[in-house]
Protein backbone atom coordinates (compact mmCIF):
# COMPACT_ATOMS: atom_id res chain seq x y z
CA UNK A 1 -6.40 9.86 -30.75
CA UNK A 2 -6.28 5.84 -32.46
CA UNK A 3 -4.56 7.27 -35.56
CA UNK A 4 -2.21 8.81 -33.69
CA UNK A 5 -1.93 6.09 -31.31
CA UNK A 6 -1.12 3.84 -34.27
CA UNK A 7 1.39 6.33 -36.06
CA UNK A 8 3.28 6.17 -32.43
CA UNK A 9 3.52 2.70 -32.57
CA UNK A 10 4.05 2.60 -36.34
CA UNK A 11 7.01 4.78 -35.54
CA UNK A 12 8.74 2.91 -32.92
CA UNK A 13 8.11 -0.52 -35.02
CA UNK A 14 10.60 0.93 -37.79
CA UNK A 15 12.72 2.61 -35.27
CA UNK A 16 13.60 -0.37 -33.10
CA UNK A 17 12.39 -3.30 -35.22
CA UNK A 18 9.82 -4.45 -33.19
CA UNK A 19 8.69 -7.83 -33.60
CA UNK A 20 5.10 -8.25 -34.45
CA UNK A 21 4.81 -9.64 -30.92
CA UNK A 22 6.11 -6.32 -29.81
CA UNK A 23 4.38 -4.46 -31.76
CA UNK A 24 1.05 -5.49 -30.09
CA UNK A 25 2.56 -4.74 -26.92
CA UNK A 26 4.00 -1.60 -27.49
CA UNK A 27 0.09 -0.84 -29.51
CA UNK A 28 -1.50 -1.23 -26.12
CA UNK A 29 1.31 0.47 -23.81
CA UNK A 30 0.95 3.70 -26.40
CA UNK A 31 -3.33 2.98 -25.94
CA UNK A 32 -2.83 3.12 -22.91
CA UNK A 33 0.03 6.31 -22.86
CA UNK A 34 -2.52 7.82 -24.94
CA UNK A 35 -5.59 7.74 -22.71
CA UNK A 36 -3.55 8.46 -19.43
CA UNK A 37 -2.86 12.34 -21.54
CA UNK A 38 -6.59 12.80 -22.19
CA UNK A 39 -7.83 11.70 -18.93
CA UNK A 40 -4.80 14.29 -16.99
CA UNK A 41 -6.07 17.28 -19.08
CA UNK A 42 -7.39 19.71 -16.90
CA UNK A 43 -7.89 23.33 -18.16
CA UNK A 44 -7.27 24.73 -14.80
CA UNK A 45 -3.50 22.80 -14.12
CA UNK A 46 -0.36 25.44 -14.18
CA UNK A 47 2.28 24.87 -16.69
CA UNK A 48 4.10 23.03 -13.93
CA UNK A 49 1.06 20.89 -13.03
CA UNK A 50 0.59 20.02 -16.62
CA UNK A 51 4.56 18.80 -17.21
CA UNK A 52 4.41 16.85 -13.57
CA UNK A 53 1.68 14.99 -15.05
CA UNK A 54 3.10 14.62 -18.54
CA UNK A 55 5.97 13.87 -17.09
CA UNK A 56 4.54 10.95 -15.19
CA UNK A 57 3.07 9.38 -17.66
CA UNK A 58 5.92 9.48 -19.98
CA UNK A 59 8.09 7.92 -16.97
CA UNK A 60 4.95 5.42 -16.97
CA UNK A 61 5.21 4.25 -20.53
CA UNK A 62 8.83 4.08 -20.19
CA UNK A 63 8.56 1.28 -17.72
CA UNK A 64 6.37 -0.70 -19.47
CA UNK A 65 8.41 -0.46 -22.60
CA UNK A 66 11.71 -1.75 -20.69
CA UNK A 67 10.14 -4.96 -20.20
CA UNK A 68 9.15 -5.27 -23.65
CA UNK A 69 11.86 -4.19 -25.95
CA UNK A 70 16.12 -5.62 -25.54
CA UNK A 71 18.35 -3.59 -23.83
CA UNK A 72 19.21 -2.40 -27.37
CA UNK A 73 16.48 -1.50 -28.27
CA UNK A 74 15.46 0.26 -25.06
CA UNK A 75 18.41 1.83 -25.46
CA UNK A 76 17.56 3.02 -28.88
CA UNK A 77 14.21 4.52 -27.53
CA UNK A 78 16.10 6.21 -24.69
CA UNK A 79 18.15 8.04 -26.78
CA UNK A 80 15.16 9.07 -29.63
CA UNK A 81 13.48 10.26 -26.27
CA UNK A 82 15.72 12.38 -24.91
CA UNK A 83 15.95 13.67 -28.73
CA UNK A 84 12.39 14.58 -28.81
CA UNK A 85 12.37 16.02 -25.11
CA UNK A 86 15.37 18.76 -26.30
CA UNK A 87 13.39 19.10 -29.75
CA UNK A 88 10.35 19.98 -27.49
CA UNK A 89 11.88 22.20 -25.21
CA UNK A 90 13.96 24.37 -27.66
CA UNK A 91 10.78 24.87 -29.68
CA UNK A 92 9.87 27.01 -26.67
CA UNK A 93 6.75 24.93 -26.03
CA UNK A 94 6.71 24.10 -22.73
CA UNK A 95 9.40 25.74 -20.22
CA UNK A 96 12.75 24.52 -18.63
């Protein structure tokens, strides 16, 4: 989960050109993201369970970015994350 952690933030530092003040910031909110996932995971949740939680978390991380990044470039991540969210749901993997 750390490399990934770390390619997440990596990502989001070229995306919105984080400031390496940011960047430590947004390292810890994605930790934290990150954890939040493994510690939700339970083998027994419904599909609907598993996106409530998901879906929570992601609202979550969301907040904490806002008061990190500018309004541009929250606005930036908005937009790449509504991008990902169609991505995700037209590859069929989780349900509408």
């Amino acid at each position: 989960m750390e490399v990934r952690t770390i390619q997440m933030a990596d990502s989001l530092k070229s995306r919105l050109t984080l400031t390496d003040a940011q960047y430590s910031k947004v390292l810890e909110i994605t930790k934290k993201f990150g954890a939040g996932i493994v510690a939700s995971r339970n083998p027994s949740d419904t599909k609907e369970q598993k996106a409530t939680k998901l879906n929570g978390l992601a609202e979550q991380r969301a907040q904490a970015l806002k008061a990190v990044l500018t309004k541009e470039q929250y606005a930036i991540f908005e937009s790449y994350r509504k991008q990902e969210m169609k991505e995700f749901k037209d590859s069929g993997t989780i349900s509408s």
